[in-house]
N, C-alpha and C. Protein backbone atom coordinates (compact mmCIF):
# COMPACT_ATOMS: atom_id res chain seq x y z
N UNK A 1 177.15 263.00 117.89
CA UNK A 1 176.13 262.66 118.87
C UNK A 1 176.75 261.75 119.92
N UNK A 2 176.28 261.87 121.52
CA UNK A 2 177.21 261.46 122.48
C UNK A 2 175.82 260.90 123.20
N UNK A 3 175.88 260.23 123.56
CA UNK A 3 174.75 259.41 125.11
C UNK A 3 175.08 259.88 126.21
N UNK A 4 173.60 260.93 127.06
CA UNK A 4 173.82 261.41 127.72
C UNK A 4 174.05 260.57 129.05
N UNK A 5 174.97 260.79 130.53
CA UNK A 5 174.43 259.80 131.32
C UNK A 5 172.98 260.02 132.20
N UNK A 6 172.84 259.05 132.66
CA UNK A 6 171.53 258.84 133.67
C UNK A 6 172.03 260.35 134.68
N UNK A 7 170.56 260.48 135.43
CA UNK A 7 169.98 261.57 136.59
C UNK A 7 169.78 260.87 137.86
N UNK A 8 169.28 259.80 137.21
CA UNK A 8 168.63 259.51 138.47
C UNK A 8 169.29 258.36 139.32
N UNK A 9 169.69 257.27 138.37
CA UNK A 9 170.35 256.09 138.97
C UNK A 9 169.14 255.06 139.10
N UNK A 10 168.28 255.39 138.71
CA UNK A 10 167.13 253.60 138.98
C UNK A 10 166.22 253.39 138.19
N UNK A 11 166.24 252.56 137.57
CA UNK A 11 164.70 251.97 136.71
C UNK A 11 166.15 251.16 135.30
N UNK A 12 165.44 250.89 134.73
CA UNK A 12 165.83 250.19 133.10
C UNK A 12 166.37 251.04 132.43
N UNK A 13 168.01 251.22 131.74
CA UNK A 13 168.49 251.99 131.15
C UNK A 13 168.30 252.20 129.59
N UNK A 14 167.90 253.28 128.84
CA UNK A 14 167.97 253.71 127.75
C UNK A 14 168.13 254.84 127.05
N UNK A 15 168.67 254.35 125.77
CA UNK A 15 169.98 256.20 125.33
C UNK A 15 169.01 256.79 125.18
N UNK A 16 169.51 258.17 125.26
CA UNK A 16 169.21 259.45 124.84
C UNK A 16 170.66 260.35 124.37
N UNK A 17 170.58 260.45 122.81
CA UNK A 17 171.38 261.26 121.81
C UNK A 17 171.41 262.88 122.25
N UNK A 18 172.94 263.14 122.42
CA UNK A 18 172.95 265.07 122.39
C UNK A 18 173.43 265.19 121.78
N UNK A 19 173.64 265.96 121.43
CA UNK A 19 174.83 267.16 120.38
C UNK A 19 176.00 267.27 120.45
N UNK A 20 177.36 266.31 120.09
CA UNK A 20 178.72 266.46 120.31
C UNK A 20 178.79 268.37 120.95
N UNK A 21 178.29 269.49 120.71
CA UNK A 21 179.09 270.80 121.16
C UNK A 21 178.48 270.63 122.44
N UNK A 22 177.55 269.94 122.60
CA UNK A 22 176.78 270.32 124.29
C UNK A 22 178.10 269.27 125.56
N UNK A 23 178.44 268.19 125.04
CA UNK A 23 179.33 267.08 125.67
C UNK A 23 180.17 266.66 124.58
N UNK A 24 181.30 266.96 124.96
CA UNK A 24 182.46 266.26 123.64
C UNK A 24 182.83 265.32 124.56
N UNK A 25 182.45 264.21 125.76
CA UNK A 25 182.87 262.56 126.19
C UNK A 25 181.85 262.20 125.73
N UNK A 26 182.10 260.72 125.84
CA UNK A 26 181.49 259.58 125.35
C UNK A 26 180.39 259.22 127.21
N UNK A 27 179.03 259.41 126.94
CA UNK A 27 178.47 259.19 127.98
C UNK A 27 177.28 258.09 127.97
N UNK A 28 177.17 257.30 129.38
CA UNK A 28 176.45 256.50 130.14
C UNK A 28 174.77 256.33 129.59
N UNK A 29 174.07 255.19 129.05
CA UNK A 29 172.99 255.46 128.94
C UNK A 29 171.98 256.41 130.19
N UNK A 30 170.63 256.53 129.46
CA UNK A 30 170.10 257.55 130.43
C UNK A 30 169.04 255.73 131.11
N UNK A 31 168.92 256.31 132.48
CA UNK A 31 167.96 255.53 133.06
C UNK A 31 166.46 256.28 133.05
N UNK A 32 165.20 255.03 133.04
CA UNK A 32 164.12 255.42 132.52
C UNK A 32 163.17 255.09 133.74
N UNK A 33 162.58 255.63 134.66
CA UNK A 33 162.26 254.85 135.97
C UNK A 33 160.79 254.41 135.45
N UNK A 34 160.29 254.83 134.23
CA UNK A 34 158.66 254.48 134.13
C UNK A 34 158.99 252.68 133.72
N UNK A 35 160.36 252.39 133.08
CA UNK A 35 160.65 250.92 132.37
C UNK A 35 161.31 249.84 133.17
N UNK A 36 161.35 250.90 134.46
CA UNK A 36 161.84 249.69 135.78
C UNK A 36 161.35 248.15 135.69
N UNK A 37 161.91 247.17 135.45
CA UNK A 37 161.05 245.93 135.35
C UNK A 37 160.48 245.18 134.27
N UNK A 38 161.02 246.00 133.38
CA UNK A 38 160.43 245.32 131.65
C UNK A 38 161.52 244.08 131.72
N UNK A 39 162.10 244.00 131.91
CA UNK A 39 163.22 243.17 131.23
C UNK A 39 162.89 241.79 132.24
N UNK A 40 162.73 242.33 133.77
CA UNK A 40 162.22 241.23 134.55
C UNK A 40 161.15 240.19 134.21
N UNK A 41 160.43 240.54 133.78
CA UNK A 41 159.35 239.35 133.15
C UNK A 41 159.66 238.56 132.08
N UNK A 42 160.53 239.47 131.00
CA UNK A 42 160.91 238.54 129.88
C UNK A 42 161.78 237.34 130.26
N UNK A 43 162.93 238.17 130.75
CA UNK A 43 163.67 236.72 131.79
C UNK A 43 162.88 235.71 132.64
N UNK A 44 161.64 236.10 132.82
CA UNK A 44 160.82 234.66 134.00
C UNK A 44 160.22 233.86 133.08
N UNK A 45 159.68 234.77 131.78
CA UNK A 45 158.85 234.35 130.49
C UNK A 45 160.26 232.95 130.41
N UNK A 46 160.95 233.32 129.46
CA UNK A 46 162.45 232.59 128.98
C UNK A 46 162.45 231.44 129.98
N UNK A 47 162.56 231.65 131.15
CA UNK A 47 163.17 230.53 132.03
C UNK A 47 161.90 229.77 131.96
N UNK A 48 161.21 230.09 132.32
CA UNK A 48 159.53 229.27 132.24
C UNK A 48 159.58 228.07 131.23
N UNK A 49 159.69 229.06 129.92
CA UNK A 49 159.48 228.17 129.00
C UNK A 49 160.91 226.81 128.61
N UNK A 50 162.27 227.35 128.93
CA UNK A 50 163.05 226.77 129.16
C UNK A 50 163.05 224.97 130.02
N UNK A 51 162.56 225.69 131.01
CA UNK A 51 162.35 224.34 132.29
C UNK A 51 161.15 224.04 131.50
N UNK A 52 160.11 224.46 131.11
CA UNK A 52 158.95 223.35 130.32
C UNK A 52 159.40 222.14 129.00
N UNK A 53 160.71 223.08 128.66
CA UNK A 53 161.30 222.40 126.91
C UNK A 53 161.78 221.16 127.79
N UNK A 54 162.70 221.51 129.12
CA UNK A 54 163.68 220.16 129.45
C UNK A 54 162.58 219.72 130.43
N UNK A 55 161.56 219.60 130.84
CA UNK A 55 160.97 218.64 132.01
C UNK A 55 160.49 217.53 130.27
N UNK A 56 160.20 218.73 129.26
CA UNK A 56 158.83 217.52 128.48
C UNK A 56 159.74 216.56 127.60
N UNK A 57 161.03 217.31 127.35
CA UNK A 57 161.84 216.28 126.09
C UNK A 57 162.18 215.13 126.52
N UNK A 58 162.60 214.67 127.92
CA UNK A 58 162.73 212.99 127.94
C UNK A 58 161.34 212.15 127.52
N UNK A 59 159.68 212.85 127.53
CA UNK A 59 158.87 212.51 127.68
C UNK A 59 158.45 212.40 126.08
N UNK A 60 158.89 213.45 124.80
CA UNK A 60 158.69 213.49 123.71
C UNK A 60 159.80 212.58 122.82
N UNK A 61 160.87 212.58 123.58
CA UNK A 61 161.74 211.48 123.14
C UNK A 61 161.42 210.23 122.79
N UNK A 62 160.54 209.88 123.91
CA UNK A 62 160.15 208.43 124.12
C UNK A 62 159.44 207.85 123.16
N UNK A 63 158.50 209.04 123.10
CA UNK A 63 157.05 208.80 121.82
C UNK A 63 157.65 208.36 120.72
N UNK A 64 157.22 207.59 120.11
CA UNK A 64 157.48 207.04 118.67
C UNK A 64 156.40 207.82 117.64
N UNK A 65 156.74 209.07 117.07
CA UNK A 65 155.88 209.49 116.02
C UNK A 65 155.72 209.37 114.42
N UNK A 66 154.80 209.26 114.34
CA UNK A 66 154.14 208.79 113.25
C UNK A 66 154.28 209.76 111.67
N UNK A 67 154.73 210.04 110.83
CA UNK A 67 155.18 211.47 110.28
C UNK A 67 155.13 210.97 108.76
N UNK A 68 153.61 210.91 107.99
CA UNK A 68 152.65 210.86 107.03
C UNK A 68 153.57 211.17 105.84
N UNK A 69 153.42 210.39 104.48
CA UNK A 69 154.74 210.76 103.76
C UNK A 69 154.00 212.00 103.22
N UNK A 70 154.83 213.04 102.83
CA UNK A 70 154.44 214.53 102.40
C UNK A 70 155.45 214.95 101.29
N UNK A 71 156.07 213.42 100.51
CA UNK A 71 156.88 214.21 99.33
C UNK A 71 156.79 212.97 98.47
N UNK A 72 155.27 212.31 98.58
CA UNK A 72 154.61 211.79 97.55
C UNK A 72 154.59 212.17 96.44
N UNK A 73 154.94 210.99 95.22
CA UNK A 73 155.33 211.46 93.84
C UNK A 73 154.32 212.11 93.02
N UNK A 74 154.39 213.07 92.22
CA UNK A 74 153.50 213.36 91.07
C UNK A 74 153.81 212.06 90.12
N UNK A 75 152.52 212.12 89.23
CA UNK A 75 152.54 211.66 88.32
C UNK A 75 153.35 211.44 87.11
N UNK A 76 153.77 210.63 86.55
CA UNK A 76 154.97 210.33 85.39
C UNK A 76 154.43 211.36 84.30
N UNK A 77 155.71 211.66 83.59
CA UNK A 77 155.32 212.39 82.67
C UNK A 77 156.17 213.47 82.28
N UNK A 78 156.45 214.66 81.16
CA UNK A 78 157.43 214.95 80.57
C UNK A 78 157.89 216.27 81.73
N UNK A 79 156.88 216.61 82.56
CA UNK A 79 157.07 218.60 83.36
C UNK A 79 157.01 217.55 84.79
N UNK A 80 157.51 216.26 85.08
CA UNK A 80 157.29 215.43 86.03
C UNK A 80 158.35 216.04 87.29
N UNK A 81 159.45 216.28 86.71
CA UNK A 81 160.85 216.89 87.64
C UNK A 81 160.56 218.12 87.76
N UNK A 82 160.22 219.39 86.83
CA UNK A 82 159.51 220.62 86.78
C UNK A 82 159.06 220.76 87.61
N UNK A 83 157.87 220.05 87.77
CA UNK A 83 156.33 220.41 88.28
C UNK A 83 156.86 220.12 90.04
N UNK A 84 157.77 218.97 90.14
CA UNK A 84 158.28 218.57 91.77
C UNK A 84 159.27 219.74 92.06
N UNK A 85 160.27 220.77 91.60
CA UNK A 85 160.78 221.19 91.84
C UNK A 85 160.14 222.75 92.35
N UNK A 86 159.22 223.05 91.02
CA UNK A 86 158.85 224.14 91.25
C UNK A 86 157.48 224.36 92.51
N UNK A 87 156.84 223.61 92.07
CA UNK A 87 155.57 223.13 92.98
C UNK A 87 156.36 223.21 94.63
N UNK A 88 156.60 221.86 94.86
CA UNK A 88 156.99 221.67 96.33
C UNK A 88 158.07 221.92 97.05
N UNK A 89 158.45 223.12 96.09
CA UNK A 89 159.78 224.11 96.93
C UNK A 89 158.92 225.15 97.95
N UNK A 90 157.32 225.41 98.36
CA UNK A 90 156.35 225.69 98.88
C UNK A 90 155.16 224.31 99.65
N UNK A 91 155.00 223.86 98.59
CA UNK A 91 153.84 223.39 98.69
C UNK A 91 154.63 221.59 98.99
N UNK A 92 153.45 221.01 99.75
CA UNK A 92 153.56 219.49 99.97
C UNK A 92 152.81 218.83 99.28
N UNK A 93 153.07 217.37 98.73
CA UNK A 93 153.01 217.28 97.04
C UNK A 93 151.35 217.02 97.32
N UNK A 94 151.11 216.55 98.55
CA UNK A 94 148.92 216.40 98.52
C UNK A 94 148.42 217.48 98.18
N UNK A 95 149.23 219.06 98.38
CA UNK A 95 148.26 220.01 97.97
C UNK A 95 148.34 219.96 96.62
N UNK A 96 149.28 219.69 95.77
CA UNK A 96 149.16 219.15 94.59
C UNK A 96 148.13 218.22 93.73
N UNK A 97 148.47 217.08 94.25
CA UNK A 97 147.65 215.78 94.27
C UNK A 97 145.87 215.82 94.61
N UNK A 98 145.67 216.58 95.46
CA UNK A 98 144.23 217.01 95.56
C UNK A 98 143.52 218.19 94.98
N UNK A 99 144.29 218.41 93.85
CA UNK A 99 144.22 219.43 92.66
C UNK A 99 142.75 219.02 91.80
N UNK A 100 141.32 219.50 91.15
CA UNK A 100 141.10 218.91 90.23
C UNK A 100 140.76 220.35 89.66
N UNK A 101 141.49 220.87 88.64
CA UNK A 101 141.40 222.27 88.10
C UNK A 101 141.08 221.92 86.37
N UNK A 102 140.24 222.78 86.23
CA UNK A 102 140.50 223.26 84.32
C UNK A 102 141.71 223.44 83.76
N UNK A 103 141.98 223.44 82.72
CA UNK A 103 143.24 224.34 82.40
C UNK A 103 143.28 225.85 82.19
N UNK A 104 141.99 226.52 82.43
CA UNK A 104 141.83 227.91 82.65
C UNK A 104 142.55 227.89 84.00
N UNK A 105 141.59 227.16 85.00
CA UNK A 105 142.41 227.53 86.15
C UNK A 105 143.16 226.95 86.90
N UNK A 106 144.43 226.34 85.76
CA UNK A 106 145.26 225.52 86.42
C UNK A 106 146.55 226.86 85.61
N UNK A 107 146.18 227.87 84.95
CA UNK A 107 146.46 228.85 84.14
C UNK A 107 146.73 230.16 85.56
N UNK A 108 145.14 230.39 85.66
CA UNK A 108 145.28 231.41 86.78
C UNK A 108 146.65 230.91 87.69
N UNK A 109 146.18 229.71 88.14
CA UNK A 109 146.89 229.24 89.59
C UNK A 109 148.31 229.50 89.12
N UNK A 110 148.88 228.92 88.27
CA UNK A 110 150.55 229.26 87.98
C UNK A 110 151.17 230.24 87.78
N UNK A 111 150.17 231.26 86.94
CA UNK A 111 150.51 232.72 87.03
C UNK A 111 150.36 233.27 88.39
N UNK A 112 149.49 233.09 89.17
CA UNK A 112 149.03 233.79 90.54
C UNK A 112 150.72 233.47 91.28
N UNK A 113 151.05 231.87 91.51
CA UNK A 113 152.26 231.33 91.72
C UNK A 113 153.31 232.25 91.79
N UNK A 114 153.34 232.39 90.09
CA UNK A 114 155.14 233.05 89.51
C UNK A 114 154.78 234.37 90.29
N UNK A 115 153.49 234.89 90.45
CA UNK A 115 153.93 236.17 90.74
C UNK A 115 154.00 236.40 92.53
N UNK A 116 153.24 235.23 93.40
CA UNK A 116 154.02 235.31 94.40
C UNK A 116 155.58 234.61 94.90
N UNK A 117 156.21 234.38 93.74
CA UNK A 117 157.54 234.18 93.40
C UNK A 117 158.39 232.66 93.36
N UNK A 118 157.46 231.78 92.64
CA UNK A 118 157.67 230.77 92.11
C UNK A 118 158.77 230.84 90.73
N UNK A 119 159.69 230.13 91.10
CA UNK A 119 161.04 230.32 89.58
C UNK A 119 160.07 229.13 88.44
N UNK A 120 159.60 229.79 87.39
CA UNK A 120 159.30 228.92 86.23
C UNK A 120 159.63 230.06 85.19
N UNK A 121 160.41 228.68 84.38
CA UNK A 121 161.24 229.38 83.63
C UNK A 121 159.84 229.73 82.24
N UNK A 122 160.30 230.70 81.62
CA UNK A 122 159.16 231.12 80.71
C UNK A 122 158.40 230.28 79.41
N UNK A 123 160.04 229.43 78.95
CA UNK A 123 159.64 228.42 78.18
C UNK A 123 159.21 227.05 78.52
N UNK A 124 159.03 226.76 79.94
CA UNK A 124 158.02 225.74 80.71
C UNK A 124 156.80 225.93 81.45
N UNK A 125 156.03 227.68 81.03
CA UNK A 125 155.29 227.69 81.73
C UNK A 125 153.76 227.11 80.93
N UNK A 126 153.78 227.28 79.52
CA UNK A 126 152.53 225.89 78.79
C UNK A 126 152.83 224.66 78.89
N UNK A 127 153.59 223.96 79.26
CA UNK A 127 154.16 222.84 79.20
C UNK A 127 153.55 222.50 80.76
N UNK A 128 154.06 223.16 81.73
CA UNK A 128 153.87 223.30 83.25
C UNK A 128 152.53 222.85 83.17
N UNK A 129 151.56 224.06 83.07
CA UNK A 129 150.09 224.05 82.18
C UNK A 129 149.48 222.80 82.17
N UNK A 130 150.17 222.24 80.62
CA UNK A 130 149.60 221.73 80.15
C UNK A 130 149.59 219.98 81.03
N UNK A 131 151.13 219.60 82.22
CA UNK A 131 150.80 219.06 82.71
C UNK A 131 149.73 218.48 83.80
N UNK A 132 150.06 219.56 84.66
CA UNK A 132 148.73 219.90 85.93
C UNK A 132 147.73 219.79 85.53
N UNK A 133 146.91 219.91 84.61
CA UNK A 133 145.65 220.18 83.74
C UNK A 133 145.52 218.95 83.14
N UNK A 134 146.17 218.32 83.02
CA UNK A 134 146.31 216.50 81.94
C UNK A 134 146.22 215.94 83.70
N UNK A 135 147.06 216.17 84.27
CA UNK A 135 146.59 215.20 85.59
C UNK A 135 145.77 215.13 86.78
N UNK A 136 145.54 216.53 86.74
CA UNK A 136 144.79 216.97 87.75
C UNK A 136 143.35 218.09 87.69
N UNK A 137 142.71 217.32 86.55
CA UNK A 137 141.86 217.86 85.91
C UNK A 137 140.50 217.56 86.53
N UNK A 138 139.24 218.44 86.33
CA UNK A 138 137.94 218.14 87.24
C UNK A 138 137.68 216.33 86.28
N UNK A 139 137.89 216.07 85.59
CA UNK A 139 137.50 215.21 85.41
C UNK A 139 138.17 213.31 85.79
N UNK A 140 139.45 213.71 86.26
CA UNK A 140 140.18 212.44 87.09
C UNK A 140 139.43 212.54 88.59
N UNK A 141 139.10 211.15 89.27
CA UNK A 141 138.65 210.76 90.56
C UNK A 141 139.09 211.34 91.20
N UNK A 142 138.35 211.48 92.37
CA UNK A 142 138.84 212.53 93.65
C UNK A 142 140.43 211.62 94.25
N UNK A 143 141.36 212.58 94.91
CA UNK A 143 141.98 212.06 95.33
C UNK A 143 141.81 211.46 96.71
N UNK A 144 142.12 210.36 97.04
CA UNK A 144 142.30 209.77 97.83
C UNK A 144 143.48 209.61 99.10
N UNK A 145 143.45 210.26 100.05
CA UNK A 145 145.01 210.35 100.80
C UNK A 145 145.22 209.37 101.72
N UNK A 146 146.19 208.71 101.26
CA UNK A 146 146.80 207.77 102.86
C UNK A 146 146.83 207.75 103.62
N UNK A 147 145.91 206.29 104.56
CA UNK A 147 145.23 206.79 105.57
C UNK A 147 146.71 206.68 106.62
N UNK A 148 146.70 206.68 107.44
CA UNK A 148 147.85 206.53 108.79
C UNK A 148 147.60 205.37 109.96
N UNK A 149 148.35 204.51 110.12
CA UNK A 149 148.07 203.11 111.53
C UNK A 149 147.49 204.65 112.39
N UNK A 150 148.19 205.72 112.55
CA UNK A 150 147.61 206.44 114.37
C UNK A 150 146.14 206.70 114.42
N UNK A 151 145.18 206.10 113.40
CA UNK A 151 143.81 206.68 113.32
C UNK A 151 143.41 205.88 114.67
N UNK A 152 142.13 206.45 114.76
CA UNK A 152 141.30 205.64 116.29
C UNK A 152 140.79 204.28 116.03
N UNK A 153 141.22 203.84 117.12
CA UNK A 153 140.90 202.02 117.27
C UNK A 153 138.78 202.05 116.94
N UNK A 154 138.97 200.77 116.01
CA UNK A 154 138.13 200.42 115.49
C UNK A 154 137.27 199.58 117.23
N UNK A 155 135.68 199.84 117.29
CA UNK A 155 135.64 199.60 118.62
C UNK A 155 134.07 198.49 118.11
């Protein structure tokens, strides 16, 4: 198969495959005159957004941001390294922490997990269980999350 060349000479170039017996050279993409101009906008798109990244970064530089801790500890305990490894290789440890499940469905949830492809190894998955469910059970207080200084001024 050989690329035929262009007919016409104008618009946006793209192949079209023949049959090595029809042309045994190596030939020129074909030009497409209906695609004249596709490519022109993406390049204005690009630059656009380009000159927006460098006018705003001396301006985002400056800001001092504020960035909420999100690899807050689980609870002590024996599936304590487990539960951080496997858990928040996805998840940030508050979606954890604001857990209050049964152990039915602290059961569902880990199986649902492994099978959208969480590594728990087979002989830590009652153990796993049985932690999440000891700490984060309907019956421990709601969790509480840390509040942040950037909240709105007290008036």
């Amino acid at each position: 198969m050989f690329l035929e060349p262009s007919k016409t000479g104008k618009g946006t170039t793209c192949s079209r495959a023949v049959k090595q017996e029809q042309s045994p050279r190596l030939q020129a993409p074909e030009v497409l005159p209906f695609a004249r101009g596709a490519n022109q906008f993406a390049t204005v798109r690009l630059g656009i957004t380009l000159a927006a990244i460098l006018i705003a970064s001396p301006f985002l530089a400056a800001q001092k941001v504020s960035i909420p801790n999100v690899t807050a500890d689980l609870p002590p305990g024996p599936m304590q390294a487990k539960a951080t490894t496997v858990c928040m290789e996805c998840h940030e440890a508050r979606i954890i922490l604001q857990q209050r499940l049964s152990k039915a469905a602290w059961t569902k949830e880990v199986d649902k997990m492994i099978k959208w492809g969480a590594v728990v190894d087979s002989a830590d998955r009652d153990a796993l269980i049985d932690y999440l469910s000891t700490n984060f059970s309907p019956d421990k207080p709601a969790y509480e999350p840390q509040r942040t200084a950037g909240g709105k001024a007290a008036k």
